[in-house]
N, C-alpha and C. Protein backbone atom coordinates (compact mmCIF):
# COMPACT_ATOMS: atom_id res chain seq x y z
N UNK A 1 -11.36 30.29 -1.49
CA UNK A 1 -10.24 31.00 -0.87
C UNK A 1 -9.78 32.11 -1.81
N UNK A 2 -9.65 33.30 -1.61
CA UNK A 2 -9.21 34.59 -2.03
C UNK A 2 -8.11 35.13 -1.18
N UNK A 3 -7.01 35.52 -2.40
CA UNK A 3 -6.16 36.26 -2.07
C UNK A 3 -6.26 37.89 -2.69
N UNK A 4 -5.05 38.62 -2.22
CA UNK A 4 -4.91 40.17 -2.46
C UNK A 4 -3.75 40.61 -2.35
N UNK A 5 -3.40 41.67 -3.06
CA UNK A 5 -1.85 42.37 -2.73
C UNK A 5 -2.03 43.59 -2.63
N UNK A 6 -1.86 44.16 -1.83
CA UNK A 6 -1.77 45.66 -1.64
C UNK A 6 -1.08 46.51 -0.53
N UNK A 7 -0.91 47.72 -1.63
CA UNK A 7 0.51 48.54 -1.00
C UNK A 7 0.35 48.63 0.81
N UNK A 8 1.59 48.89 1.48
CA UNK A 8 1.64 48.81 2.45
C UNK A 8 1.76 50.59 3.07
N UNK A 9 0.94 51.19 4.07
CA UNK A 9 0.81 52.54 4.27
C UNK A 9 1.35 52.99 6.26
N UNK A 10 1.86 54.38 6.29
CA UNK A 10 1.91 54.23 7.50
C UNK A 10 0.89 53.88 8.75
N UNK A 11 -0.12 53.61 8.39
CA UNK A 11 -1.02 53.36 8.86
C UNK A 11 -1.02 51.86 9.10
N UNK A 12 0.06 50.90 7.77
CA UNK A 12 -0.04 49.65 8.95
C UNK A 12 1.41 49.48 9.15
N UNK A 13 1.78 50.62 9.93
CA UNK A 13 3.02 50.23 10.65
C UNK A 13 2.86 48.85 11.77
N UNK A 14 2.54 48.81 12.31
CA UNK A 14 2.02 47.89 14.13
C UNK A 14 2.13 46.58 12.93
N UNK A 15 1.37 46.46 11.99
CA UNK A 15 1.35 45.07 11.30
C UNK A 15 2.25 44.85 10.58
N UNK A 16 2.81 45.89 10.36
CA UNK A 16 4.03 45.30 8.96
C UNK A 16 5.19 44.75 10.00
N UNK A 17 5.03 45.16 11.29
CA UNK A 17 6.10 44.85 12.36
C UNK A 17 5.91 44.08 12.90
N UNK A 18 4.48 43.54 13.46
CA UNK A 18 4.32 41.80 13.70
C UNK A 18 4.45 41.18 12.52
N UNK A 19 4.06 41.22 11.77
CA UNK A 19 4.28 40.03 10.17
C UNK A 19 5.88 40.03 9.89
N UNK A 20 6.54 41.24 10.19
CA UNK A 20 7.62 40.95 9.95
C UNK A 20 8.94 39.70 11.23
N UNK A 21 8.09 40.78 12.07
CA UNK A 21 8.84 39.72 13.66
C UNK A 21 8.79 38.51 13.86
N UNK A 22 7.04 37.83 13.49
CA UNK A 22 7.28 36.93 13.21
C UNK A 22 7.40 35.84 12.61
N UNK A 23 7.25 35.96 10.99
CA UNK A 23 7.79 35.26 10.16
C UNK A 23 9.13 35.38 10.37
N UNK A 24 9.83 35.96 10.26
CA UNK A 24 11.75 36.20 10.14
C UNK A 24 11.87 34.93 11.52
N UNK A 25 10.87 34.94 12.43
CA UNK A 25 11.84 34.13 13.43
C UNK A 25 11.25 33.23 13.24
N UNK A 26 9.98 32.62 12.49
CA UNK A 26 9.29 31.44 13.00
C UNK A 26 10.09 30.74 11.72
N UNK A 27 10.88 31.71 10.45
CA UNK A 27 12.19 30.89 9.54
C UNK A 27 13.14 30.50 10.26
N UNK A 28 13.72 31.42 10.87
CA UNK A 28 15.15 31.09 11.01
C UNK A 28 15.69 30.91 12.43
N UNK A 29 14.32 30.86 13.93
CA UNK A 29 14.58 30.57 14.94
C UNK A 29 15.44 29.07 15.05
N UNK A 30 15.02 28.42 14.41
CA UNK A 30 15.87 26.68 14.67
C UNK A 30 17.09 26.84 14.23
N UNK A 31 17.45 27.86 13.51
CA UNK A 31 19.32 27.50 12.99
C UNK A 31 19.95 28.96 13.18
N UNK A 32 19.57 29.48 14.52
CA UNK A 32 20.32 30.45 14.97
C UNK A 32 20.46 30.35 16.51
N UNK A 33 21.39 31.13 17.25
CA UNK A 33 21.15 31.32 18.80
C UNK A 33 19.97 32.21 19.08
N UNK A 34 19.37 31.68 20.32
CA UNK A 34 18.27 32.78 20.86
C UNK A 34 19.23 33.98 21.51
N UNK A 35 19.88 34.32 21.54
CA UNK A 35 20.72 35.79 21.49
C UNK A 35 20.85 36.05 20.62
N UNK A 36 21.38 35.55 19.45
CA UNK A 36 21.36 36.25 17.93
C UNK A 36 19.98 36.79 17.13
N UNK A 37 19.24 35.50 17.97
CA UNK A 37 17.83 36.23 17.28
C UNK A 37 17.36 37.32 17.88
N UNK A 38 17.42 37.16 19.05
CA UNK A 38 16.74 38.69 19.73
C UNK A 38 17.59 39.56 19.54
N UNK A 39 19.01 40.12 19.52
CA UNK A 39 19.52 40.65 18.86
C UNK A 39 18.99 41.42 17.52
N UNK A 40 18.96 40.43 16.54
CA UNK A 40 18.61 40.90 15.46
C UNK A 40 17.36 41.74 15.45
N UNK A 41 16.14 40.83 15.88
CA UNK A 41 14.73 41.28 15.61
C UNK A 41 14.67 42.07 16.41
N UNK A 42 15.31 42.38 17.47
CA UNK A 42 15.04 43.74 18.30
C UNK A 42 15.85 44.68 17.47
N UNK A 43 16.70 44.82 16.52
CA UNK A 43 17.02 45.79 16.29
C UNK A 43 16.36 45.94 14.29
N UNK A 44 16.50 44.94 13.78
CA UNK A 44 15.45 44.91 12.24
C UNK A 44 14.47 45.83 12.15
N UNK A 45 13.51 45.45 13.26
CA UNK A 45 11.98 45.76 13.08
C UNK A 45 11.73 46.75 14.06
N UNK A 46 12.38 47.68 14.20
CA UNK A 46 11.73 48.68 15.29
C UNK A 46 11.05 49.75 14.63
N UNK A 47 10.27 49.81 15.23
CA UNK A 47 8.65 51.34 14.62
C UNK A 47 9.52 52.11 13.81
N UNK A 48 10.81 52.70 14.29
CA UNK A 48 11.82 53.91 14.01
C UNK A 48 12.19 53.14 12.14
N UNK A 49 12.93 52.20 12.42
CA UNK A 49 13.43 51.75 11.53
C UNK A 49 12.46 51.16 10.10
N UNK A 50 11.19 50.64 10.72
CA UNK A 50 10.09 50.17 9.92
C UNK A 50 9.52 51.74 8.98
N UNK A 51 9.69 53.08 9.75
CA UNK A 51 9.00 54.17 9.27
C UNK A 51 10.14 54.71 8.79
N UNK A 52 11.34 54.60 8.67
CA UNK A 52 12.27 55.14 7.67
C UNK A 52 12.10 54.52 6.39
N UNK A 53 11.94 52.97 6.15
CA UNK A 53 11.96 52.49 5.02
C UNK A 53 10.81 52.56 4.49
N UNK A 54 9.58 52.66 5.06
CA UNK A 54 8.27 53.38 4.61
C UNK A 54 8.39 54.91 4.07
N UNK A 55 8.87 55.34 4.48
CA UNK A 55 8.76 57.10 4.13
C UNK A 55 10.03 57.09 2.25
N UNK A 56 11.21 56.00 2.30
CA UNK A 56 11.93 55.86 1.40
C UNK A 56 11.00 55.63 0.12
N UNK A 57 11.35 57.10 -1.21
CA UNK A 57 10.38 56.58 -2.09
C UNK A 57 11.03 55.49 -3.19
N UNK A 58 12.02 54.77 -2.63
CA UNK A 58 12.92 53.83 -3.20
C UNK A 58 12.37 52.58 -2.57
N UNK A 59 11.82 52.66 -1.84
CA UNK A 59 11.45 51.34 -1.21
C UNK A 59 9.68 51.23 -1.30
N UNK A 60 9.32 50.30 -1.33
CA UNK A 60 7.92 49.68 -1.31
C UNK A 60 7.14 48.60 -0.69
N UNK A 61 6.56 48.14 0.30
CA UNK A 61 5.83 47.52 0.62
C UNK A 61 4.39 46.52 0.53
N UNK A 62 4.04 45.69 0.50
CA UNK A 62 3.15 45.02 -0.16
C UNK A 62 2.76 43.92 0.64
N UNK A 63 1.65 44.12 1.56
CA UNK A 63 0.51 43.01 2.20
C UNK A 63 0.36 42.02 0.96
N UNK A 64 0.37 40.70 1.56
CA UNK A 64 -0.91 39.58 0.72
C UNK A 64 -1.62 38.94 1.62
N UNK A 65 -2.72 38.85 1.25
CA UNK A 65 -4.03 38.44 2.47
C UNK A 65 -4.48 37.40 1.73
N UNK A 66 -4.84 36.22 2.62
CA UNK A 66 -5.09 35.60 2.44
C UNK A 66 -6.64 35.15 3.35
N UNK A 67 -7.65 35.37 2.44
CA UNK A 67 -8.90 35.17 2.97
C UNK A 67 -9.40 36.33 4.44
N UNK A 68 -8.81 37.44 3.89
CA UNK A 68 -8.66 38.56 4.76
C UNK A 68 -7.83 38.79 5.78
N UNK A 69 -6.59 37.79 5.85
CA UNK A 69 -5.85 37.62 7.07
C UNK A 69 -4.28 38.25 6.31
N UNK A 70 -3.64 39.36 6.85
CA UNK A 70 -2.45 39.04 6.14
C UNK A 70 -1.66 37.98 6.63
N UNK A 71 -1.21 37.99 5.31
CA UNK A 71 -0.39 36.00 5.32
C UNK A 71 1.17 36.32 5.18
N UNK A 72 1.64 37.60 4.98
CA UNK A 72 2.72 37.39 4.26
C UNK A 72 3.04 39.43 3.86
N UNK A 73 4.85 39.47 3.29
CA UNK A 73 4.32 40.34 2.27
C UNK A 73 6.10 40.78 1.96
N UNK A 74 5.88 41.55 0.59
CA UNK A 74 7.21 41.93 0.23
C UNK A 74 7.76 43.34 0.40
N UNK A 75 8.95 43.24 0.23
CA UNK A 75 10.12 44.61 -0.16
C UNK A 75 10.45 44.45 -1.17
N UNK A 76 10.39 45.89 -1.56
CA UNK A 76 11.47 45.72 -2.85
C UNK A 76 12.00 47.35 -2.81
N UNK A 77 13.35 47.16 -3.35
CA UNK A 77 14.06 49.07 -3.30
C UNK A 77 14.69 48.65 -4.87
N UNK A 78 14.68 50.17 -4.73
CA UNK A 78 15.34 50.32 -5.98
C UNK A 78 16.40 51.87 -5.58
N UNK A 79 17.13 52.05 -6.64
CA UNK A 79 18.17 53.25 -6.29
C UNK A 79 18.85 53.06 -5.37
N UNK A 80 19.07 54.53 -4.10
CA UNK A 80 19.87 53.93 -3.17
C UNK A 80 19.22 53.24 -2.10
N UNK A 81 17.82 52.38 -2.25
CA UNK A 81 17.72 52.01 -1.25
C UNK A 81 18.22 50.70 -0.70
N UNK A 82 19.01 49.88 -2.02
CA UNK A 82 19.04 48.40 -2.35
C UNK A 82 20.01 48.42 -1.30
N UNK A 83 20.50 47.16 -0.80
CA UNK A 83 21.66 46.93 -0.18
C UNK A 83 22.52 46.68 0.03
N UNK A 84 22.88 46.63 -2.09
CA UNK A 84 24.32 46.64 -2.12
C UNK A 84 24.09 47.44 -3.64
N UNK A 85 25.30 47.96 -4.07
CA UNK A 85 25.01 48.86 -5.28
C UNK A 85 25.23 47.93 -6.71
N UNK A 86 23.55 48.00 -7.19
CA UNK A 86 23.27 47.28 -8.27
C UNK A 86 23.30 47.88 -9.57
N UNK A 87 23.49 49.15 -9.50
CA UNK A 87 22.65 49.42 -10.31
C UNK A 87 21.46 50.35 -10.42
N UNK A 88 21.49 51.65 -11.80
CA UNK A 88 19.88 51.49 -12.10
C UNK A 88 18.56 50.99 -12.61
N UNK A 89 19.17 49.97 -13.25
CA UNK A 89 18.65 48.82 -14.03
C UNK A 89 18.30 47.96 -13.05
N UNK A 90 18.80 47.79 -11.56
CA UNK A 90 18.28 46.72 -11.50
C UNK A 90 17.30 47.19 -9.78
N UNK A 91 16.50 45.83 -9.68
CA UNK A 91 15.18 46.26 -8.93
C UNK A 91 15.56 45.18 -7.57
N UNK A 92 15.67 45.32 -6.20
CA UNK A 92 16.28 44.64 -5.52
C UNK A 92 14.98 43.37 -4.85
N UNK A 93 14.94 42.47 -4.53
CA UNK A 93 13.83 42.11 -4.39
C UNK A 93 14.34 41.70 -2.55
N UNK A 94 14.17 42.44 -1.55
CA UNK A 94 14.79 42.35 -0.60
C UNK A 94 13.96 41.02 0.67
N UNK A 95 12.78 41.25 0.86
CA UNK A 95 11.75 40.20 1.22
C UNK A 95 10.68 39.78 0.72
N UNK A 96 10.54 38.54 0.68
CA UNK A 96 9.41 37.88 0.44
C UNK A 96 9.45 37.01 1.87
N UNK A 97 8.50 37.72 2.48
CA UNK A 97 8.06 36.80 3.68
C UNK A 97 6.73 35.95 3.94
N UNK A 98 6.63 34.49 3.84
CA UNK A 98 5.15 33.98 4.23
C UNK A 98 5.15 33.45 5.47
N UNK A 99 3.86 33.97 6.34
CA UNK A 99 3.99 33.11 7.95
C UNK A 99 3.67 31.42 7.40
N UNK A 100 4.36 30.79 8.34
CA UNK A 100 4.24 29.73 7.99
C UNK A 100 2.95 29.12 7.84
N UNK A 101 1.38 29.38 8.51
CA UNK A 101 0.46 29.28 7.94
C UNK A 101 -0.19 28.74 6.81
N UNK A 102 0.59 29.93 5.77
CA UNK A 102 0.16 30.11 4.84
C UNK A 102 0.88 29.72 3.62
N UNK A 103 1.98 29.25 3.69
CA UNK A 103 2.87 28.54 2.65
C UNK A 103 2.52 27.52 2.10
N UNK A 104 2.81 27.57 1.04
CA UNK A 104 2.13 26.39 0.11
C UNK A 104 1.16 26.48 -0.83
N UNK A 105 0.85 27.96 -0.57
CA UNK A 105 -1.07 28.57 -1.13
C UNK A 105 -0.16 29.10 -2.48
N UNK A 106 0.93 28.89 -2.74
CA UNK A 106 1.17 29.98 -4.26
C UNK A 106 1.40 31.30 -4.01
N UNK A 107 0.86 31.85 -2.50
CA UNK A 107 1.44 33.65 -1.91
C UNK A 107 3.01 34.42 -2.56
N UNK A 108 3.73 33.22 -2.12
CA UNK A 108 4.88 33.77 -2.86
C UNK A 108 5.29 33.65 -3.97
N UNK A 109 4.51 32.85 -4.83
CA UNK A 109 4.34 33.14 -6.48
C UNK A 109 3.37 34.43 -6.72
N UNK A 110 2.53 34.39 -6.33
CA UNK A 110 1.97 36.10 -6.19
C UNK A 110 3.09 37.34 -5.99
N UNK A 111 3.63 37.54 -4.84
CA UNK A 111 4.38 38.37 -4.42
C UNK A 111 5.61 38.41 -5.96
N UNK A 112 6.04 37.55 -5.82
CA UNK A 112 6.97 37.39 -6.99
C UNK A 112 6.74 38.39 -8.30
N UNK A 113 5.64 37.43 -8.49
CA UNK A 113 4.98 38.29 -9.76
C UNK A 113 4.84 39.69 -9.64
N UNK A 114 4.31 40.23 -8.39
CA UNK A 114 4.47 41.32 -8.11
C UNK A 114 5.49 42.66 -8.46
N UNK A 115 6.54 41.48 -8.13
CA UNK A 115 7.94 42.13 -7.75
C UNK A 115 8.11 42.37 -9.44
N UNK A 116 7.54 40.92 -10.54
CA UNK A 116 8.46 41.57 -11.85
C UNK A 116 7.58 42.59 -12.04
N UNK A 117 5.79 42.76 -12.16
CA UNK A 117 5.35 43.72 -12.34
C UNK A 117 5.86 44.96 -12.29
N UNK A 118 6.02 45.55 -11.02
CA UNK A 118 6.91 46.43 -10.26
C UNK A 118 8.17 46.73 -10.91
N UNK A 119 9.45 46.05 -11.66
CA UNK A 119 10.28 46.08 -12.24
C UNK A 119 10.19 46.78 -13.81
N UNK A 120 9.28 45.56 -14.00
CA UNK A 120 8.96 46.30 -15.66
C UNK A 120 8.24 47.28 -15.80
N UNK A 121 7.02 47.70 -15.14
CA UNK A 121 6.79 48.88 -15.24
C UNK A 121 7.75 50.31 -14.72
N UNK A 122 8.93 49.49 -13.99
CA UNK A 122 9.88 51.18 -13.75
C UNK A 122 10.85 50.55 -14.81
N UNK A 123 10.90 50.10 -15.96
CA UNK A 123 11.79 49.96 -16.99
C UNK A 123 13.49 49.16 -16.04
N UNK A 124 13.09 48.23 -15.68
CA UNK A 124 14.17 47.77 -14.45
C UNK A 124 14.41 46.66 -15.93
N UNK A 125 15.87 46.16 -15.65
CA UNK A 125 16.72 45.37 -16.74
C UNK A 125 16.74 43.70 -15.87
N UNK A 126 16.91 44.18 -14.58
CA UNK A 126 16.90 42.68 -13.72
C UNK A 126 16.57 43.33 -12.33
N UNK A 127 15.90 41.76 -11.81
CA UNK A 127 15.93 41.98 -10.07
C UNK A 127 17.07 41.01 -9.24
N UNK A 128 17.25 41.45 -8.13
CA UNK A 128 18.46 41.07 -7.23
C UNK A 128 18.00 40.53 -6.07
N UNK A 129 18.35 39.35 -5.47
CA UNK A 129 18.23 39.39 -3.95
C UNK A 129 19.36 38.78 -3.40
N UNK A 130 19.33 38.77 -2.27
CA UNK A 130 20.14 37.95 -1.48
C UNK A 130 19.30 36.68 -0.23
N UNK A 131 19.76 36.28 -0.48
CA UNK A 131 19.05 34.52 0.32
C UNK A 131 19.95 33.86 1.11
N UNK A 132 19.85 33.41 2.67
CA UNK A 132 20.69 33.00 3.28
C UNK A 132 21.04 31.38 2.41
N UNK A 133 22.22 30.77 2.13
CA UNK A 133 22.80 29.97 2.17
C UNK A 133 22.02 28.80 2.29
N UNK A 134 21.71 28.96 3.33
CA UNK A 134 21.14 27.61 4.49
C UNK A 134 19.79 27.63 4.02
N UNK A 135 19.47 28.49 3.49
CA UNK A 135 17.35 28.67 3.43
C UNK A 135 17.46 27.75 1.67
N UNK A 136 16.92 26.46 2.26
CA UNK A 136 16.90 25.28 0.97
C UNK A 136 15.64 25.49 0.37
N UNK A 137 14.60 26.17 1.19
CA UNK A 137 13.52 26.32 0.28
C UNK A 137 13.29 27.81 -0.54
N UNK A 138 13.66 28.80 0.13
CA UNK A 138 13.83 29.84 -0.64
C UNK A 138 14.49 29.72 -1.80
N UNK A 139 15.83 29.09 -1.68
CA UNK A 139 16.36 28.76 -2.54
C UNK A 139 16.17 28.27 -3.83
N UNK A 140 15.36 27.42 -3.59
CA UNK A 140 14.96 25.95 -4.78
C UNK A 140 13.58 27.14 -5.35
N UNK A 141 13.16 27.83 -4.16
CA UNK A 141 12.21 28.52 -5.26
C UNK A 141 12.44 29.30 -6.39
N UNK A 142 13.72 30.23 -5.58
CA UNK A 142 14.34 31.24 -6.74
C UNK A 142 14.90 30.71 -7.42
N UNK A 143 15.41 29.57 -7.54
CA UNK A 143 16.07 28.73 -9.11
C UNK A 143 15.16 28.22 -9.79
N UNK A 144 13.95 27.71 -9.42
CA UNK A 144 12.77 27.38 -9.95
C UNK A 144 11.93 28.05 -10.69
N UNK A 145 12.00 29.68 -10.59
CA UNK A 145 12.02 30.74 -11.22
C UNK A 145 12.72 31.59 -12.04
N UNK A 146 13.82 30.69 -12.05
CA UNK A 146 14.81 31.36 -13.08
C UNK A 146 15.83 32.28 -12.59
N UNK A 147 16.21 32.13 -11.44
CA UNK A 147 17.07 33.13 -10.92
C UNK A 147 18.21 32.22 -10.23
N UNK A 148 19.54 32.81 -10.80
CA UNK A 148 20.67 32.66 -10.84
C UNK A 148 21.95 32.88 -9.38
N UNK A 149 22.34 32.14 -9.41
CA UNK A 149 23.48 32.98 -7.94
C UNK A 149 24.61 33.50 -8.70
N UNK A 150 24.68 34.96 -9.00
CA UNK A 150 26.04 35.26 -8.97
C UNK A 150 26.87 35.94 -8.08
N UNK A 151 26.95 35.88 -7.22
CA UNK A 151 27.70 35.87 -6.03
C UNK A 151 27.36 36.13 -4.70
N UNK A 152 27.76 36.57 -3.70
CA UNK A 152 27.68 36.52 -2.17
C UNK A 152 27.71 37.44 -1.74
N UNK A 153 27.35 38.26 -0.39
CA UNK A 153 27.59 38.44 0.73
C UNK A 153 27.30 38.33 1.84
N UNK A 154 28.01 39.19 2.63
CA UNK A 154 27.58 38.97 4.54
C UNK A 154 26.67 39.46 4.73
N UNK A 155 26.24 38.62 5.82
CA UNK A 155 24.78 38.89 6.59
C UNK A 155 25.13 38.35 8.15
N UNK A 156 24.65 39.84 8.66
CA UNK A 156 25.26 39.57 10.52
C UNK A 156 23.87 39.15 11.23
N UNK A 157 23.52 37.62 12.01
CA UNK A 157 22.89 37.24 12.98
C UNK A 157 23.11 37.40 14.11
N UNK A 158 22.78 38.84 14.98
CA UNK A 158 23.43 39.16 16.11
C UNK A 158 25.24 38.87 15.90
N UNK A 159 25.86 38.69 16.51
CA UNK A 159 27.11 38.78 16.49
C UNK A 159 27.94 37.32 15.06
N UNK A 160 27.06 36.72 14.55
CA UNK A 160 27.33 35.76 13.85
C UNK A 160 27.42 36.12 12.02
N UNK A 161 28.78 36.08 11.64
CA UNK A 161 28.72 36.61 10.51
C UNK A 161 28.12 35.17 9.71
N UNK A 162 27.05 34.91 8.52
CA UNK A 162 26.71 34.60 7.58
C UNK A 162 26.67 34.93 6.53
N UNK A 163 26.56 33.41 5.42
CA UNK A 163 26.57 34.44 4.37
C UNK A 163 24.79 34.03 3.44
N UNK A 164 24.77 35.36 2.79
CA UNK A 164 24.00 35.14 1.48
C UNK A 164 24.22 34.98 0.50
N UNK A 165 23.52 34.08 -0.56
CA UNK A 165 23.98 34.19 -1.98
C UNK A 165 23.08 35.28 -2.74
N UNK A 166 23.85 35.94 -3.35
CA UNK A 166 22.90 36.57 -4.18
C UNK A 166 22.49 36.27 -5.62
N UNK A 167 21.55 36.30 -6.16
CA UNK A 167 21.11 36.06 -6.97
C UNK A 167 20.01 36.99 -7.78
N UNK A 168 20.07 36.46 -9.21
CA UNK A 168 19.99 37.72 -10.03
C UNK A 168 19.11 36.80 -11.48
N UNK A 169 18.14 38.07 -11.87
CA UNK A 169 16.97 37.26 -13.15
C UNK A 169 17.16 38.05 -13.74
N UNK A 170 17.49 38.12 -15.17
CA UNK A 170 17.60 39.30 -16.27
C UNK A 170 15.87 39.34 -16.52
N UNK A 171 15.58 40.36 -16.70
CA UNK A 171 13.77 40.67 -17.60
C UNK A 171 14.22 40.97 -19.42
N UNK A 172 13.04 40.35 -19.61
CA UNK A 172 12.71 40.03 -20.66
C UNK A 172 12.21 40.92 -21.27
């Protein structure tokens, strides 16, 4: 079994928008309303919105394939693309998405790594994310990695305010 990471181009718009549609729902369909979800994912992932944050040279994209299939893949912004103001020091790590498939293979210890790669080579001081609350496995991963919650915010599920914790890894 072979994996891969590589940058994401407008050329795979159509895929970065199914991988994104449906991992995000095949997470978080069981602990939301099906109006909140369609809500959301109809408005997240649209071509329009997928090719603004592609064209952002603050933002970055990243397939991981798994045995030639993409399995998964990340965001990360930096400057103004982050989504809350961090900082220039710091590198936002916005998704790490795996279809459920493929979880368990180490993908998102790849991606990860990715993300510090990506950091330290733009001289980044720390990375940031935010993680819903409720997501126990995201969670336990990013503490398992050394990353910290220092504080919160909102995150709207269709009309349902939630929150995220955010959390934060100083580099070394």
């Amino acid at each position: 079994m072979s994996s891969k990471i590589e940058k994401c181009t407008f050329e795979d718009l159509k895929t970065l928008q199914k991988i994104s549609y449906d991992t995000f729902d095949e997470t978080f369909r069981d602990q939301n309303t099906e109006e909140n979800m369609r809500t959301y994912l109809n408005n997240a992932f649209t071509e329009e919105k997928l090719t603004a944050e592609l064209r952002n040279p603050s933002s970055q994209f990243f397939f991981v394939y798994h045995n030639d299939a993409v399995a998964g893949y990340l965001k990360v912004n930096t400057g103004d693309a982050q989504t809350e103001e961090m900082g220039k020091e710091a590198l936002e790590l916005e998704r790490i998405y795996i279809s459920r498939n493929f979880q368990k293979l180490g993908l998102g210890k790849q991606l990860l790594d990715k993300t510090f790669e990506i950091a330290r080579s733009s001289g980044k001081e720390k990375i940031w994310l935010g993680v819903w609350e409720k997501n126990e496995n995201a969670l336990d991963f990013y503490r398992r990695k050394g990353f910290i919650q220092t504080g919160a915010h909102s995150f709207y599920m269709g009309d349902e305010e939630q929150t995220d914790l955010i959390m934060e890894k100083t580099l070394n």
